[in-house]
PDB file of N, CA and C in Angstrom:
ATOM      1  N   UNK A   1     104.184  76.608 111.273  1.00  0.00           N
ATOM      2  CA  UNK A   1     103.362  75.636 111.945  1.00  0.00           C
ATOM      3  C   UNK A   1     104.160  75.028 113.096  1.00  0.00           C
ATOM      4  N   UNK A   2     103.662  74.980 114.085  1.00  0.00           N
ATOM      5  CA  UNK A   2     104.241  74.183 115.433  1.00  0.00           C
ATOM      6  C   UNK A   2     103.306  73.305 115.556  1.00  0.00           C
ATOM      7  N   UNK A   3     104.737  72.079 116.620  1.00  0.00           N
ATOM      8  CA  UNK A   3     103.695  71.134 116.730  1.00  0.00           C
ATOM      9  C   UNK A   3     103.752  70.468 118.096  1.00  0.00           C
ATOM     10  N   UNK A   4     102.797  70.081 118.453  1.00  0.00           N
ATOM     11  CA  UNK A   4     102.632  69.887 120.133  1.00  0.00           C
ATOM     12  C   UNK A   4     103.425  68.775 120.406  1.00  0.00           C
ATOM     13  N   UNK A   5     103.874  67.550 120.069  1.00  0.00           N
ATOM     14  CA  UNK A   5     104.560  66.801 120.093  1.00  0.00           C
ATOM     15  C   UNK A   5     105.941  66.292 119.767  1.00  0.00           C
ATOM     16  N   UNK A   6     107.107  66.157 120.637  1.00  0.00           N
ATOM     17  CA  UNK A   6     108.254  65.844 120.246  1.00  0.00           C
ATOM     18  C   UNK A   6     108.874  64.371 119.319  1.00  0.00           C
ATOM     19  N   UNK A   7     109.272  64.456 118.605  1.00  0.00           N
ATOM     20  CA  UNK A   7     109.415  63.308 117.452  1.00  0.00           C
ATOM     21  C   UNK A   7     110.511  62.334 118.027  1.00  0.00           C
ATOM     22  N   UNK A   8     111.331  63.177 119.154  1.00  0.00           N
ATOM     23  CA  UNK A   8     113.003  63.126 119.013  1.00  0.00           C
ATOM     24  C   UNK A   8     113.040  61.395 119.736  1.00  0.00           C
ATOM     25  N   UNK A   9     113.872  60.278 118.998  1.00  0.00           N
ATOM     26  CA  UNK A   9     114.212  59.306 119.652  1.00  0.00           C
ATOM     27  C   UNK A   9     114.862  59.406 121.061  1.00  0.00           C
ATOM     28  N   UNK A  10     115.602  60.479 121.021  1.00  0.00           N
ATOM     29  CA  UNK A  10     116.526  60.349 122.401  1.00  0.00           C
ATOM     30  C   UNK A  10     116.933  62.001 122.661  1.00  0.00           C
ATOM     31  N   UNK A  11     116.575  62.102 124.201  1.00  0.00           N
ATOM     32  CA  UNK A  11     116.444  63.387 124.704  1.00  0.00           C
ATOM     33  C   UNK A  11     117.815  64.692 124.319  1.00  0.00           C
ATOM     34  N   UNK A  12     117.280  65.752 123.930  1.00  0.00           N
ATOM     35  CA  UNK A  12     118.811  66.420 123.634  1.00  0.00           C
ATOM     36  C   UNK A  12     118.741  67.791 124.701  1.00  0.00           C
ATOM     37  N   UNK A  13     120.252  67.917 124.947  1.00  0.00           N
ATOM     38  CA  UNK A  13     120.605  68.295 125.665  1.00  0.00           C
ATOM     39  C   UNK A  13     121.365  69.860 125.563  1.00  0.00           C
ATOM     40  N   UNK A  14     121.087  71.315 125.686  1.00  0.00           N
ATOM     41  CA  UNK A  14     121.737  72.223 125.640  1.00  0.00           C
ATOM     42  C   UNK A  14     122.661  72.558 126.304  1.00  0.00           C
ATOM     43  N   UNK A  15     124.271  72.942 125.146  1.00  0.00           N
ATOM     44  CA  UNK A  15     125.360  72.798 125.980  1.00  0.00           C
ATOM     45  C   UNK A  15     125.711  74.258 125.294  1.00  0.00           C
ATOM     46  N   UNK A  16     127.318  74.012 126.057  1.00  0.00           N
ATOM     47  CA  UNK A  16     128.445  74.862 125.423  1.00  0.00           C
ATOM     48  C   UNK A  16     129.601  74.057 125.009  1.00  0.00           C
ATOM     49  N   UNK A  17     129.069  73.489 123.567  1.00  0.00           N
ATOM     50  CA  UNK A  17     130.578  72.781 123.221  1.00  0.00           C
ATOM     51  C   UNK A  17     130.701  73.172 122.131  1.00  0.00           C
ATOM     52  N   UNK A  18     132.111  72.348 121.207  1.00  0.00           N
ATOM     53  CA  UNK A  18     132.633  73.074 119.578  1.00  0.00           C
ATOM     54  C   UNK A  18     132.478  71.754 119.124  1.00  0.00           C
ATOM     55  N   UNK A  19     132.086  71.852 117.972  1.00  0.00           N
ATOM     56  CA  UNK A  19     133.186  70.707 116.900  1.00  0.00           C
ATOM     57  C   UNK A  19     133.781  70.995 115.612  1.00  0.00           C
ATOM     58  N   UNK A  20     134.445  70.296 115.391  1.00  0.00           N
ATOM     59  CA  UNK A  20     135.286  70.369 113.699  1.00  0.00           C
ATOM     60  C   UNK A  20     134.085  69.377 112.935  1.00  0.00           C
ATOM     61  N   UNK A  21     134.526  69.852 112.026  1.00  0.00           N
ATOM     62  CA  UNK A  21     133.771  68.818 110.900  1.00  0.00           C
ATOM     63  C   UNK A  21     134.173  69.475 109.537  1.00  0.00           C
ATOM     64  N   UNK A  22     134.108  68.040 108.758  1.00  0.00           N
ATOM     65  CA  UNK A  22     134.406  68.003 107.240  1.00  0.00           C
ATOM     66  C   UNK A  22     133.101  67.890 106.590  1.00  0.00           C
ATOM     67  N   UNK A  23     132.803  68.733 105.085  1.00  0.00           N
ATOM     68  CA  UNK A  23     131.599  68.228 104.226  1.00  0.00           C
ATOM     69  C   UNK A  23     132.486  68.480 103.153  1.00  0.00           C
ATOM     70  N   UNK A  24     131.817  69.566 102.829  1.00  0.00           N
ATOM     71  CA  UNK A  24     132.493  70.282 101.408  1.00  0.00           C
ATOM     72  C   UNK A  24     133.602  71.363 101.836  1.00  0.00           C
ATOM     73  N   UNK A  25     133.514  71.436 102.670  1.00  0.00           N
ATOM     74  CA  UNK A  25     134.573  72.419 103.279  1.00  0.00           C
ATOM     75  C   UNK A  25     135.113  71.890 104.826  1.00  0.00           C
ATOM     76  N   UNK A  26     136.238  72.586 105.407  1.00  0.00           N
ATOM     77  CA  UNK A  26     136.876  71.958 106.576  1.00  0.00           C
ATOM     78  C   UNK A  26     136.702  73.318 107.537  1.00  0.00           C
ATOM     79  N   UNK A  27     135.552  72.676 108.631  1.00  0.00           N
ATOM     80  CA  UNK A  27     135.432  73.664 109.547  1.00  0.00           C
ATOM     81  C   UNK A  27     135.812  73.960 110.953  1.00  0.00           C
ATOM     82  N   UNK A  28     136.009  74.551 111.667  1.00  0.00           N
ATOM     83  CA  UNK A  28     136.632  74.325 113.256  1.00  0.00           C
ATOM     84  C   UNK A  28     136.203  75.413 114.029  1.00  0.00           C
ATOM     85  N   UNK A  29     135.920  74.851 114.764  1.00  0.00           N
ATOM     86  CA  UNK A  29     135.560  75.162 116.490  1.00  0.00           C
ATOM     87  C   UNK A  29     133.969  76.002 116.039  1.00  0.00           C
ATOM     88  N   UNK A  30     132.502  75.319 115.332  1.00  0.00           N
ATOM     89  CA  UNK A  30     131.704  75.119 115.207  1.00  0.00           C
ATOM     90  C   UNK A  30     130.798  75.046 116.803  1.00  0.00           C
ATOM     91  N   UNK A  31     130.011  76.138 117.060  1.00  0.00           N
ATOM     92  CA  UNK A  31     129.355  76.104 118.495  1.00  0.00           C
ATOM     93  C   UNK A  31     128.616  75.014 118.184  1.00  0.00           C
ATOM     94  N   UNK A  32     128.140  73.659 119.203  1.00  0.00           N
ATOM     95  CA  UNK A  32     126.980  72.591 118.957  1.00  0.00           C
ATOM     96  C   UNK A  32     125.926  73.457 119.770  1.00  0.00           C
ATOM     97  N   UNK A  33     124.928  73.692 119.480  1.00  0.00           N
ATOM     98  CA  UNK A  33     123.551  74.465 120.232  1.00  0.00           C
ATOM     99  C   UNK A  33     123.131  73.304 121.179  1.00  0.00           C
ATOM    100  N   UNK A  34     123.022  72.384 120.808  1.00  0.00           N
ATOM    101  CA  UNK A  34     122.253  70.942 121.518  1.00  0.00           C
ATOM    102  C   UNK A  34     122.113  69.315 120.985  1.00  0.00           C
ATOM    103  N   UNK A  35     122.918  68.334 121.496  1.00  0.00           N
ATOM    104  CA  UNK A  35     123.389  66.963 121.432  1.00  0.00           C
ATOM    105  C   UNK A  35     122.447  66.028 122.201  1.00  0.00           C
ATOM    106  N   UNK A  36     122.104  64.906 121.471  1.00  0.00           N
ATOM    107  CA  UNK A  36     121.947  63.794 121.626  1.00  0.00           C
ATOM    108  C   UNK A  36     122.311  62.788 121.641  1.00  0.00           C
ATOM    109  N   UNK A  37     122.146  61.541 122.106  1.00  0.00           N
ATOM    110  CA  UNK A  37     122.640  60.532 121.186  1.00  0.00           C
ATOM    111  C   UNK A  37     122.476  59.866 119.970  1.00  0.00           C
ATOM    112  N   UNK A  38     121.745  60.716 119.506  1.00  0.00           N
ATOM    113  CA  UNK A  38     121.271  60.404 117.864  1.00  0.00           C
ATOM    114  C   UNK A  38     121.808  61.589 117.096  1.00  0.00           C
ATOM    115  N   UNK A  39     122.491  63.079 117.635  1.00  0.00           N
ATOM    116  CA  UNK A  39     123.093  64.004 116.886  1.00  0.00           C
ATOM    117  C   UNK A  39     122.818  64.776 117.256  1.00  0.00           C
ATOM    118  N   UNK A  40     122.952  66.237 116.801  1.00  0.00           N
ATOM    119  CA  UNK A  40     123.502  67.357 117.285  1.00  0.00           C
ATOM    120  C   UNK A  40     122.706  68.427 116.721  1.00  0.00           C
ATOM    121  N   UNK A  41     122.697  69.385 116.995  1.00  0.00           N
ATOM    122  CA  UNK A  41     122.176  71.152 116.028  1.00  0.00           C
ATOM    123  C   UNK A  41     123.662  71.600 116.158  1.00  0.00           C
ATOM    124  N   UNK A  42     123.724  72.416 115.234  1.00  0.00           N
ATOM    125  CA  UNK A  42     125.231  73.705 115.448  1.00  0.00           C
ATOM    126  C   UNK A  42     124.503  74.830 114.786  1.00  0.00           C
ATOM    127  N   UNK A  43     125.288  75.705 114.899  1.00  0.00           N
ATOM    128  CA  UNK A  43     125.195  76.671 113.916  1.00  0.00           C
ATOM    129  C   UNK A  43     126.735  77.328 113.337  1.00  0.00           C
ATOM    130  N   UNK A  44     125.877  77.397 112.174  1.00  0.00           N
ATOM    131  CA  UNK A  44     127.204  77.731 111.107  1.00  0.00           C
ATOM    132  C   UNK A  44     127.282  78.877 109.934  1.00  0.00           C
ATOM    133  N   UNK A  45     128.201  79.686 109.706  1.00  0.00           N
ATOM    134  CA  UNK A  45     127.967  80.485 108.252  1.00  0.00           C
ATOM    135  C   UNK A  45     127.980  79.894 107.232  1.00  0.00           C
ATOM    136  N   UNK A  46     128.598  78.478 107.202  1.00  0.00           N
ATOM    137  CA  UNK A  46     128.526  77.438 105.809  1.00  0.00           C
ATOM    138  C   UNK A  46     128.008  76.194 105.919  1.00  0.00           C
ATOM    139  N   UNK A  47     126.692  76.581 105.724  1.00  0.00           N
ATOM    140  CA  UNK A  47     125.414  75.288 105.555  1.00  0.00           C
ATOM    141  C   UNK A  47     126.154  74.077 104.332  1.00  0.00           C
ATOM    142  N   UNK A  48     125.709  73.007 104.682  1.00  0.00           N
ATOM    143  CA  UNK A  48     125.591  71.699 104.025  1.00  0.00           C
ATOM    144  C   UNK A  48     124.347  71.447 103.645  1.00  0.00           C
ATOM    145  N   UNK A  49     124.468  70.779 102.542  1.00  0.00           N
ATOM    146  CA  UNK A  49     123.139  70.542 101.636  1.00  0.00           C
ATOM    147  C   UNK A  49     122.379  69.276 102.840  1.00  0.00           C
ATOM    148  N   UNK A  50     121.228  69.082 102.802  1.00  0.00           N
ATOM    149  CA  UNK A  50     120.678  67.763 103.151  1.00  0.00           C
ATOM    150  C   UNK A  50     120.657  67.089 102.677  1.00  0.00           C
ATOM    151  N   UNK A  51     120.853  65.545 103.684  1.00  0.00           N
ATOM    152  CA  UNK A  51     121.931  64.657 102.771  1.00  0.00           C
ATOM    153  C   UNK A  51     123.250  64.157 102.698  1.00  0.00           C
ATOM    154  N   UNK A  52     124.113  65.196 103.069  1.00  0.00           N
ATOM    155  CA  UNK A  52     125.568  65.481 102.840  1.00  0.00           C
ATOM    156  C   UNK A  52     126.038  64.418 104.107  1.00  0.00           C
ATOM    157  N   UNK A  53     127.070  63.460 103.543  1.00  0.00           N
ATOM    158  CA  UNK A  53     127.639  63.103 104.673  1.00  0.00           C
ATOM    159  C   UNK A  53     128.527  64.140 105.368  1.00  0.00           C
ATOM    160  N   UNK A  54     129.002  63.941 106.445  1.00  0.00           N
ATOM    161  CA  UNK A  54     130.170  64.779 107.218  1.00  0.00           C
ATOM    162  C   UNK A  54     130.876  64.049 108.197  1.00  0.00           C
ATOM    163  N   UNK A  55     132.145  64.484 108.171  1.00  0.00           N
ATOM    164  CA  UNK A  55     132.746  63.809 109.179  1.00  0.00           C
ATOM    165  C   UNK A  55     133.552  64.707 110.553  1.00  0.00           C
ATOM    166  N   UNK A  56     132.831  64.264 112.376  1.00  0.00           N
ATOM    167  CA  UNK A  56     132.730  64.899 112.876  1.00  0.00           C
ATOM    168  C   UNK A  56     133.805  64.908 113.982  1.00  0.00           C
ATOM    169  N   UNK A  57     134.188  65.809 114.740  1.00  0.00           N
ATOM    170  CA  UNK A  57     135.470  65.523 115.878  1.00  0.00           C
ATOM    171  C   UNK A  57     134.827  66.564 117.181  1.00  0.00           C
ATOM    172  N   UNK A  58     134.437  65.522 117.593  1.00  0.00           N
ATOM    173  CA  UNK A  58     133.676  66.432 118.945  1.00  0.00           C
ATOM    174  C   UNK A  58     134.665  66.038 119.945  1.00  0.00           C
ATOM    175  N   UNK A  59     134.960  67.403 120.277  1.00  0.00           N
ATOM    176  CA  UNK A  59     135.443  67.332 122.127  1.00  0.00           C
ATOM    177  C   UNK A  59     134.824  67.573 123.356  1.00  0.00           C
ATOM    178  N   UNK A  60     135.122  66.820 124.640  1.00  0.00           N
ATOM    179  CA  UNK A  60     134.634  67.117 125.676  1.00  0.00           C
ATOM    180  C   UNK A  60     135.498  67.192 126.524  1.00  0.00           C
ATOM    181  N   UNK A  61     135.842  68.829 126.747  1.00  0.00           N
ATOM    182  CA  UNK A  61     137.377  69.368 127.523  1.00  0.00           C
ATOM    183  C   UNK A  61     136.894  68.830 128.899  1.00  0.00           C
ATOM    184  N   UNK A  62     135.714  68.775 129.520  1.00  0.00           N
ATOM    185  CA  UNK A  62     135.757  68.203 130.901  1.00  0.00           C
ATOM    186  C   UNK A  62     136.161  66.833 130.786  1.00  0.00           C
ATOM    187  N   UNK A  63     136.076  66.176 129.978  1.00  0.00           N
ATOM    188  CA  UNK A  63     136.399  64.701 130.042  1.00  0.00           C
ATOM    189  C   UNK A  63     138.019  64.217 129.620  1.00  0.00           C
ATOM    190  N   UNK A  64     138.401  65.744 128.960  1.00  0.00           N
ATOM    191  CA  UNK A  64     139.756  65.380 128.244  1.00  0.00           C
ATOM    192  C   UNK A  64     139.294  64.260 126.948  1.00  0.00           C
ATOM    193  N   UNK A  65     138.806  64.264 126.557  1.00  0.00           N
ATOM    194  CA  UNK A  65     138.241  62.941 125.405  1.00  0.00           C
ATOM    195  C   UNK A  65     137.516  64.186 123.719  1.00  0.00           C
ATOM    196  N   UNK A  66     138.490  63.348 123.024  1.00  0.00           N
ATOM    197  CA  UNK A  66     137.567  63.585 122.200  1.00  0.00           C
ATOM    198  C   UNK A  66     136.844  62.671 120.878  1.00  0.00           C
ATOM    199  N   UNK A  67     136.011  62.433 120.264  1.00  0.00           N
ATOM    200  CA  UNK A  67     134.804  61.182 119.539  1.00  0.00           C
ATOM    201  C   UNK A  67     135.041  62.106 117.760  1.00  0.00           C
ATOM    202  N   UNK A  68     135.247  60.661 117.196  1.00  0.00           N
ATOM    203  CA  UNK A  68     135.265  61.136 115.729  1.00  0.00           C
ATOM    204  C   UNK A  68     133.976  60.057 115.411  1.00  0.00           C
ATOM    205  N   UNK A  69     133.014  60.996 114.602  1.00  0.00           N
ATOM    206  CA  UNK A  69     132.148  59.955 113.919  1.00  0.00           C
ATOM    207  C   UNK A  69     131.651  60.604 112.692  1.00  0.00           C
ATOM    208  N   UNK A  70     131.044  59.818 111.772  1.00  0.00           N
ATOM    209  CA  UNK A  70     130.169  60.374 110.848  1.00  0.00           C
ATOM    210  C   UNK A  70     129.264  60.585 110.897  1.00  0.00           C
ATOM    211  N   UNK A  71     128.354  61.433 110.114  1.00  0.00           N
ATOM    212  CA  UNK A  71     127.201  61.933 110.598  1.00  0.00           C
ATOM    213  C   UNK A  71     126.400  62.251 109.089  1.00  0.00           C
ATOM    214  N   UNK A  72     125.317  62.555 108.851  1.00  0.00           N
ATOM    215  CA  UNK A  72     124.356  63.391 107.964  1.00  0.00           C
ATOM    216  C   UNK A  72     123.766  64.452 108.045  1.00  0.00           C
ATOM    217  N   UNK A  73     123.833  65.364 107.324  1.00  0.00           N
ATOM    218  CA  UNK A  73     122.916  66.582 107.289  1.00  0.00           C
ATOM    219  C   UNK A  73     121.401  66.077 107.518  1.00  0.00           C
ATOM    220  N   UNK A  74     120.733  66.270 108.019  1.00  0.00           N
ATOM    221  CA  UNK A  74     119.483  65.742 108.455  1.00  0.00           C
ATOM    222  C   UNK A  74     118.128  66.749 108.244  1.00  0.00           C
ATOM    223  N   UNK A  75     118.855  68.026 108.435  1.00  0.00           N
ATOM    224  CA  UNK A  75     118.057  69.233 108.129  1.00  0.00           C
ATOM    225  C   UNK A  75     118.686  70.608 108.178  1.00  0.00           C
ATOM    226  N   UNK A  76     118.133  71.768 107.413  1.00  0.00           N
ATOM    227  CA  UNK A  76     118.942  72.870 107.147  1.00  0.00           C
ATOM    228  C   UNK A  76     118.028  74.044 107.326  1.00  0.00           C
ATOM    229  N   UNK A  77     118.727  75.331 108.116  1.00  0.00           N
ATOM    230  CA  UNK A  77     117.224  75.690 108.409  1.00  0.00           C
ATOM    231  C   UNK A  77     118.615  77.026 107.844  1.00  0.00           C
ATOM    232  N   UNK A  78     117.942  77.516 107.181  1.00  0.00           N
ATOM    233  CA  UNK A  78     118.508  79.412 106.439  1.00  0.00           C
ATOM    234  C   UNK A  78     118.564  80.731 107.064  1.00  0.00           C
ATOM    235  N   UNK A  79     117.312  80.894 107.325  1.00  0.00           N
ATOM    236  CA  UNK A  79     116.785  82.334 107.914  1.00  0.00           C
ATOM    237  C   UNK A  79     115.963  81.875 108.575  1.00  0.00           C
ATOM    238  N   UNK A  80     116.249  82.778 110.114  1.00  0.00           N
ATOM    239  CA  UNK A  80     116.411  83.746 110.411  1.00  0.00           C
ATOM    240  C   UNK A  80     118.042  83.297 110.980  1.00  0.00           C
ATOM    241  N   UNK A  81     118.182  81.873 111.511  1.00  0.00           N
ATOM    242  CA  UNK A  81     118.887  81.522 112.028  1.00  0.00           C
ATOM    243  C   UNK A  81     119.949  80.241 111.021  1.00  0.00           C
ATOM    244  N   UNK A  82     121.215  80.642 111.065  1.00  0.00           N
ATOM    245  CA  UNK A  82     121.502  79.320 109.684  1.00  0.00           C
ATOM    246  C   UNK A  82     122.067  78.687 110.346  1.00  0.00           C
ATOM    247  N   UNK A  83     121.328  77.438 111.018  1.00  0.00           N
ATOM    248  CA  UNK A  83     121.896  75.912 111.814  1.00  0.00           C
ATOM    249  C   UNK A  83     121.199  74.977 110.427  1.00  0.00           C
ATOM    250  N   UNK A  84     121.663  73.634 111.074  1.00  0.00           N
ATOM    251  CA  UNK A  84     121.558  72.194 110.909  1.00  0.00           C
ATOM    252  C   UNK A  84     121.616  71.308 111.802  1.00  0.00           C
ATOM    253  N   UNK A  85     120.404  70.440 111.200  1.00  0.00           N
ATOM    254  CA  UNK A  85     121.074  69.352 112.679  1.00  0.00           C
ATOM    255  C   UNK A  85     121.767  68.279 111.966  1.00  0.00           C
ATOM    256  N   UNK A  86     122.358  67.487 112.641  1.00  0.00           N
ATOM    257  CA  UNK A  86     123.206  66.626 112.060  1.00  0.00           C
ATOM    258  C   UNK A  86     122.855  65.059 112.962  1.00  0.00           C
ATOM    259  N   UNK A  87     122.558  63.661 112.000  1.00  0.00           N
ATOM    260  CA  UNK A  87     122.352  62.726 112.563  1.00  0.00           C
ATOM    261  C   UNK A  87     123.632  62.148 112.436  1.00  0.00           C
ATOM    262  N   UNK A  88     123.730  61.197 113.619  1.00  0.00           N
ATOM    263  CA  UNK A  88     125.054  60.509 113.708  1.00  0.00           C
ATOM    264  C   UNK A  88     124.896  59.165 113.104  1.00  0.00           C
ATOM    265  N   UNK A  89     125.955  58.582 112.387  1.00  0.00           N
ATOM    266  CA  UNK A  89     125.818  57.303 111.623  1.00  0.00           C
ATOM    267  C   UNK A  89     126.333  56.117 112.274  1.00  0.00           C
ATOM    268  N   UNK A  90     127.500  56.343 112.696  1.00  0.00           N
ATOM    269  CA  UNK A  90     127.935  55.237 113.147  1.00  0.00           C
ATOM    270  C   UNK A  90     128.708  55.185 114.358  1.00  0.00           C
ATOM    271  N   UNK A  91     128.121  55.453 115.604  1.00  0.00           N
ATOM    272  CA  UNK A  91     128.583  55.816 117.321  1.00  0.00           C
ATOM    273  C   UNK A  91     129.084  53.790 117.219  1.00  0.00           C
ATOM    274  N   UNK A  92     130.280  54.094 117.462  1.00  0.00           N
ATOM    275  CA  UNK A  92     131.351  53.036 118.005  1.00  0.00           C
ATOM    276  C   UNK A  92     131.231  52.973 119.632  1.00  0.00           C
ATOM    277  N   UNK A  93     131.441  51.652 120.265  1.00  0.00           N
ATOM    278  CA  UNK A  93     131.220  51.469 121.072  1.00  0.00           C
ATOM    279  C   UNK A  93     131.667  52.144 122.265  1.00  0.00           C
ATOM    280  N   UNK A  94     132.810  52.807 121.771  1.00  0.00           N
ATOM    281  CA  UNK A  94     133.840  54.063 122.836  1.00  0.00           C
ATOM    282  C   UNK A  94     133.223  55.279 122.387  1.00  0.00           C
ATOM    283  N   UNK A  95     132.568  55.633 121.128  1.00  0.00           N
ATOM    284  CA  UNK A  95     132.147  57.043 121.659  1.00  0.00           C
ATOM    285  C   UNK A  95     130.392  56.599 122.008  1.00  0.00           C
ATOM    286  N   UNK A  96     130.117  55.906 121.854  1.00  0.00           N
ATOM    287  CA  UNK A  96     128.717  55.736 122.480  1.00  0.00           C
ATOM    288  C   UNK A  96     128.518  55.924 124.044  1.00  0.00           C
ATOM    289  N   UNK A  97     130.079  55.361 124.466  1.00  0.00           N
ATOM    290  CA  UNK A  97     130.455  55.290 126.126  1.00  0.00           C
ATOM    291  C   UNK A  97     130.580  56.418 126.089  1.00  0.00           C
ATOM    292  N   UNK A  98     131.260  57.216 125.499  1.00  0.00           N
ATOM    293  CA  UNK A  98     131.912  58.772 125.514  1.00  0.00           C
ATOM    294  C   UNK A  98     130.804  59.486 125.677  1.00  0.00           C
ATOM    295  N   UNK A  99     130.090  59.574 124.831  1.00  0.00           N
ATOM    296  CA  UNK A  99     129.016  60.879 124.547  1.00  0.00           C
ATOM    297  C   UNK A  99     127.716  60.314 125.722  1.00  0.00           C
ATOM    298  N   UNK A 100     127.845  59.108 126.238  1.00  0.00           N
ATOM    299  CA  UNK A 100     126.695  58.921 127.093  1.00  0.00           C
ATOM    300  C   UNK A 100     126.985  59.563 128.672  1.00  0.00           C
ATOM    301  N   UNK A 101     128.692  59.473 128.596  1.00  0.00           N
ATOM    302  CA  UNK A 101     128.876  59.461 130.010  1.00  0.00           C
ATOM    303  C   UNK A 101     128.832  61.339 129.917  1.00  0.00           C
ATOM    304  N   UNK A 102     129.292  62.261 128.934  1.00  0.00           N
ATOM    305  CA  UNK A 102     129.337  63.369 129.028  1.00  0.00           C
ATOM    306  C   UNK A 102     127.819  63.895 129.344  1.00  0.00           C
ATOM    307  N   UNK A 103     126.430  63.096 128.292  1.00  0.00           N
ATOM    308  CA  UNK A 103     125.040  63.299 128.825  1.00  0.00           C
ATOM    309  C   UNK A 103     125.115  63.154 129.637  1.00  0.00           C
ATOM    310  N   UNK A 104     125.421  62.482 130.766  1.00  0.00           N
ATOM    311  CA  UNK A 104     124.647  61.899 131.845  1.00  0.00           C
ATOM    312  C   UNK A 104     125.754  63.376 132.857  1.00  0.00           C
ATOM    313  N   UNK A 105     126.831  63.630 132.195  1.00  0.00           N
ATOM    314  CA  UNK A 105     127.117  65.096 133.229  1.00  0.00           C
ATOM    315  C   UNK A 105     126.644  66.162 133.314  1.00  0.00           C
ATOM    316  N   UNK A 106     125.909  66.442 131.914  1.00  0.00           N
ATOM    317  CA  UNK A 106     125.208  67.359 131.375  1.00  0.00           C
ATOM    318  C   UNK A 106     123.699  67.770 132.244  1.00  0.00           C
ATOM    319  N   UNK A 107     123.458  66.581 132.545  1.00  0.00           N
ATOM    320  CA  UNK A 107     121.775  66.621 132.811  1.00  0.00           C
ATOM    321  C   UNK A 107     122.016  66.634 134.143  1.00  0.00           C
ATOM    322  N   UNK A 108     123.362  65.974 134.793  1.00  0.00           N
ATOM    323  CA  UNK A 108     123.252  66.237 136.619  1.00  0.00           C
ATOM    324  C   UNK A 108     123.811  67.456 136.755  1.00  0.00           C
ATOM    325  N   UNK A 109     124.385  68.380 136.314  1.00  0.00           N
ATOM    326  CA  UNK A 109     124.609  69.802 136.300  1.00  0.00           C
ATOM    327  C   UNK A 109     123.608  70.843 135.814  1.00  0.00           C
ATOM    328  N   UNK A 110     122.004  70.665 135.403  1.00  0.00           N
ATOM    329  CA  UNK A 110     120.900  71.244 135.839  1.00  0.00           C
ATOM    330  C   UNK A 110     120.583  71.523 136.735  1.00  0.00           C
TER     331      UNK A 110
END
């Protein structure tokens, strides 16, 4: 079922970046498919349950900067494709600056 309308609080953005992250296992250099300021998609060979906290270390090599935050499994999708998206919990006032100023490079390089 599709649906004609977007739900998303805040616009997301398709990149080429990595992150690390912790759940049940310790993962690294994780492709992000597409970021917001409310969280992220990746894709991964080792899904997290929904639910699952995680803890995340995103870099942004153009900025030299990189943002640690926590986050939630938010949704888990299997087959055909095995991503998740991941909501962010608690954006601190430096990576809120961080991850806004990298959007705002993101969207003027369209």
């Amino acid at each position: 079922m599709t649906t004609t309308t977007d739900q998303r609080k805040y616009p997301r953005f398709e990149l080429e970046a990595f992150v690390d992250y912790t759940g049940k296992e310790f993962l690294l250099n994780h492709r992000i498919y597409d970021i917001s300021m409310g969280g992220m998609r990746l894709k991964t060979g080792e899904l997290e349950e929904e639910g699952i906290e995680v803890d995340l270390m995103i870099s942004f090599p153009d900025m030299d900067a990189v943002i640690e935050v926590k986050g939630e499994v938010a949704w888990v999708k299997r087959m055909p494709e095995r991503e998740m998206g991941i909501k962010f919990k608690n954006l601190g006032i430096r990576e809120h600056r961080l991850l806004q100023e990298y959007l705002k490079r993101v969207e003027e390089r369209k």
